[in-house]
Protein backbone atom coordinates (compact mmCIF):
# COMPACT_ATOMS: atom_id res chain seq x y z
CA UNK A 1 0.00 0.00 0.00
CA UNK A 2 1.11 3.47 -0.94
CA UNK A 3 0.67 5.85 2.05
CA UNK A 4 1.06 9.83 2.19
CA UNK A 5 0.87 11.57 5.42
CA UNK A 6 -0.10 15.43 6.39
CA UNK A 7 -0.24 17.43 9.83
CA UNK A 8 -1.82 20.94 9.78
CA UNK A 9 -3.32 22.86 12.64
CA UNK A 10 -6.78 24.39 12.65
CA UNK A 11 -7.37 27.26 15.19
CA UNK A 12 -10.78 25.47 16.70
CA UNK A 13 -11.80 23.51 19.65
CA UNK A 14 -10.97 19.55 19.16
CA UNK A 15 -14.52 18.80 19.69
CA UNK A 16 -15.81 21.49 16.96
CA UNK A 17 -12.90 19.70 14.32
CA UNK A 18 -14.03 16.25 15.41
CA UNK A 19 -18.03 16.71 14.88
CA UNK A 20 -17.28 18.31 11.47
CA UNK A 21 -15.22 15.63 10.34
CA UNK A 22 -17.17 12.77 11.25
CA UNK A 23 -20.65 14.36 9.50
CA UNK A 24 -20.45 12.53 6.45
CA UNK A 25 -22.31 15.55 4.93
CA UNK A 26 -19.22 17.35 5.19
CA UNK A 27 -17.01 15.01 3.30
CA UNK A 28 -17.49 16.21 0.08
CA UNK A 29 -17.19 20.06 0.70
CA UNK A 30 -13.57 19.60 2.31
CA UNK A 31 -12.38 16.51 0.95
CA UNK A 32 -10.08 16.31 -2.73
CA UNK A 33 -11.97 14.55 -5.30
CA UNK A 34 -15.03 13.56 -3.25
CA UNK A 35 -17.96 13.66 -5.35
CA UNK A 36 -20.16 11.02 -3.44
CA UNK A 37 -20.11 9.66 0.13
CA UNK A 38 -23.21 8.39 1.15
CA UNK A 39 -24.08 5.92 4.32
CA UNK A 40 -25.29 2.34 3.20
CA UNK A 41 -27.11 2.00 6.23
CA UNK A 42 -29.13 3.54 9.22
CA UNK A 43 -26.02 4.24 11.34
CA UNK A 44 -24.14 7.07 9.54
CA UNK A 45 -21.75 7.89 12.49
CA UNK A 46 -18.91 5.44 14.43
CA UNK A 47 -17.38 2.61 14.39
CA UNK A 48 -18.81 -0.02 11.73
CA UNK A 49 -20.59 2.23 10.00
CA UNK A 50 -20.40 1.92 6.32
CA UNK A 51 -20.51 4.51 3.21
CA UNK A 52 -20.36 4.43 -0.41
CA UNK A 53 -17.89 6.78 -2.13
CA UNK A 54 -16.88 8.05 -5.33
CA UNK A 55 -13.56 10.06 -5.86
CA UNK A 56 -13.34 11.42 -8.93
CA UNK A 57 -9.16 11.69 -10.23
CA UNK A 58 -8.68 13.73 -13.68
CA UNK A 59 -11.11 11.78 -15.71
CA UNK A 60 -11.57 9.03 -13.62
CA UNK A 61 -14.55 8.11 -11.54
CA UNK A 62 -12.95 5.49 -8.64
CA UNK A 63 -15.95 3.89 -6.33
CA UNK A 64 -15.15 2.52 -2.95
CA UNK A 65 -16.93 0.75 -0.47
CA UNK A 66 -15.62 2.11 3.06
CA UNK A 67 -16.04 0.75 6.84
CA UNK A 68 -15.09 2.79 10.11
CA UNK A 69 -12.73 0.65 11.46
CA UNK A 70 -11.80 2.54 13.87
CA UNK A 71 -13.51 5.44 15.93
CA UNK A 72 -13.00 7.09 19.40
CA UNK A 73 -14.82 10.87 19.83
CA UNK A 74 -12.09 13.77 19.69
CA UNK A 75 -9.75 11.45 19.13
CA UNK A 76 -9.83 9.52 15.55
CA UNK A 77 -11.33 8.17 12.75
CA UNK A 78 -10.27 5.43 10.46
CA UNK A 79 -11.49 4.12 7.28
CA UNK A 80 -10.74 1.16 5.55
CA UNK A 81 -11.90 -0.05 1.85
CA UNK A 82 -14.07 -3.51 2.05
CA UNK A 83 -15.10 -3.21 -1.78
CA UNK A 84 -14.02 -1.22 -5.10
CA UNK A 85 -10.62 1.09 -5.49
CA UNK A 86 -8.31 -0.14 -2.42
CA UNK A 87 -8.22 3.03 0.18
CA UNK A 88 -7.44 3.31 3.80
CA UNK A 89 -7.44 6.56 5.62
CA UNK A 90 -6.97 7.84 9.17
CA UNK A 91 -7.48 11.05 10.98
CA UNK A 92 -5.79 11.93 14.04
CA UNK A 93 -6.80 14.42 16.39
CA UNK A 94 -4.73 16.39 18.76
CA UNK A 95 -6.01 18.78 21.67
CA UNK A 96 -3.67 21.94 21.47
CA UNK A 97 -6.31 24.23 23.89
CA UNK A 98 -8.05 26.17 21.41
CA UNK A 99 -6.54 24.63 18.25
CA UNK A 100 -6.56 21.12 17.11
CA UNK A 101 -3.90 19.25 15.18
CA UNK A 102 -4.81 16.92 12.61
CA UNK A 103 -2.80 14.09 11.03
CA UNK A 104 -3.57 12.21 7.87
CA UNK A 105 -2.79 8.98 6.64
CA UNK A 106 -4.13 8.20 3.23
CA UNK A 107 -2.84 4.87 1.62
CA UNK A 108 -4.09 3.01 -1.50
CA UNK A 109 -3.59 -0.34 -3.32
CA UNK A 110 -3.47 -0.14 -7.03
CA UNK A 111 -4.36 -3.32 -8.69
CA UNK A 112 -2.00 -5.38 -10.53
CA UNK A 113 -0.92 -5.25 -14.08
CA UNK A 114 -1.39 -3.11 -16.91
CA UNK A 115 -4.81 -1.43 -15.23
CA UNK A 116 -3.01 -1.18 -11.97
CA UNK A 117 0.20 0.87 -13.58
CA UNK A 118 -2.12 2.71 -16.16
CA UNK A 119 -3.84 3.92 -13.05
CA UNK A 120 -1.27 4.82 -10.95
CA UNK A 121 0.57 7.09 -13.79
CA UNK A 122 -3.06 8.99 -13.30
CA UNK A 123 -3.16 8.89 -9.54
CA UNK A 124 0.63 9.19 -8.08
CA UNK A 125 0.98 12.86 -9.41
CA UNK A 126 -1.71 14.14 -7.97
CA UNK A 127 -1.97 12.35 -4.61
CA UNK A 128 0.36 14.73 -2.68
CA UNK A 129 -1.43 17.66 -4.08
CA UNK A 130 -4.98 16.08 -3.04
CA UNK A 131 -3.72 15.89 0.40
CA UNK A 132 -2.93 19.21 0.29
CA UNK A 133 -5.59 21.00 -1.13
CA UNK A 134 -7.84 18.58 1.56
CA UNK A 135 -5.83 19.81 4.14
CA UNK A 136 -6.47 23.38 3.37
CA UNK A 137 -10.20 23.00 2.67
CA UNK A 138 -10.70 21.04 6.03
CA UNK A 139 -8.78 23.99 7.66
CA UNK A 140 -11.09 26.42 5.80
CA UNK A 141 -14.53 25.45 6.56
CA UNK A 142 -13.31 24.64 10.05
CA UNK A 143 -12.14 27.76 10.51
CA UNK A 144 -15.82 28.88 9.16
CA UNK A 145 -17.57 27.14 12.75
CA UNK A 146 -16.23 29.51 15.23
């Protein structure tokens, strides 16, 4: 798995950061690509709960099927692929007083072959720059809240 990583701070309570992350709502407003991200079931919030996505990269429309793995309030949220393009990603959250850190981990399997190397000329390029621009919408609308 390919991973890129990202720490910014946003200048708003932890708890604020935390409850705007984890509305699935949200997603696509702060999040590179994001053009879908829908819940699959009644629970929309926690651990187990489950969402179909779809990121769209250059001309490319990549659907994912993705289950909170992991969840703990003000503290982080991790998502892990369990059908379609191969994604995991993590955020971290860090209590600073009246700021919060957040740290990303974003990995993703390409499949094998010619597909897999034809779509990883389209991704790798732009992945950094994703994480980037993601980093500095989340910090945007965040600070929007207060």
């Amino acid at each position: 798995m390919i991973h890129v990583r990202h720490s910014a701070v946003a200048d708003i309570p932890i708890d604020l950061a935390f409850t705007y992350v984890d509305d699935y709502r949200n997603v696509p407003d702060w999040m590179f690509g994001v053009a879908r991200f829908q819940p699959v079931s009644e629970q929309v919030s926690g651990l187990g709960a489950i969402y179909d996505s779809t990121m769209r990269i250059g001309p490319k429309d990549l659907g994912s099927r993705v289950e909170v793995v992991e969840w703990e309030r003000n503290r982080v949220i991790a998502l892990d692929s369990i059908a379609g393009f191969r994604a995991a990603s993590s955020w971290t959250f860090t209590d600073l007083g009246d700021a919060t850190r957040l740290d990303v981990d974003f990995g993703y399997r390409l499949p094998g072959g010619i597909a897999g190397r034809t779509l990883g000329m389209l991704i790798e390029p732009i992945v950094g720059t994703a994480i980037r621009q993601t980093e500095h919408a989340l910090r945007t609308r965040l600070g929007q809240l207060v």
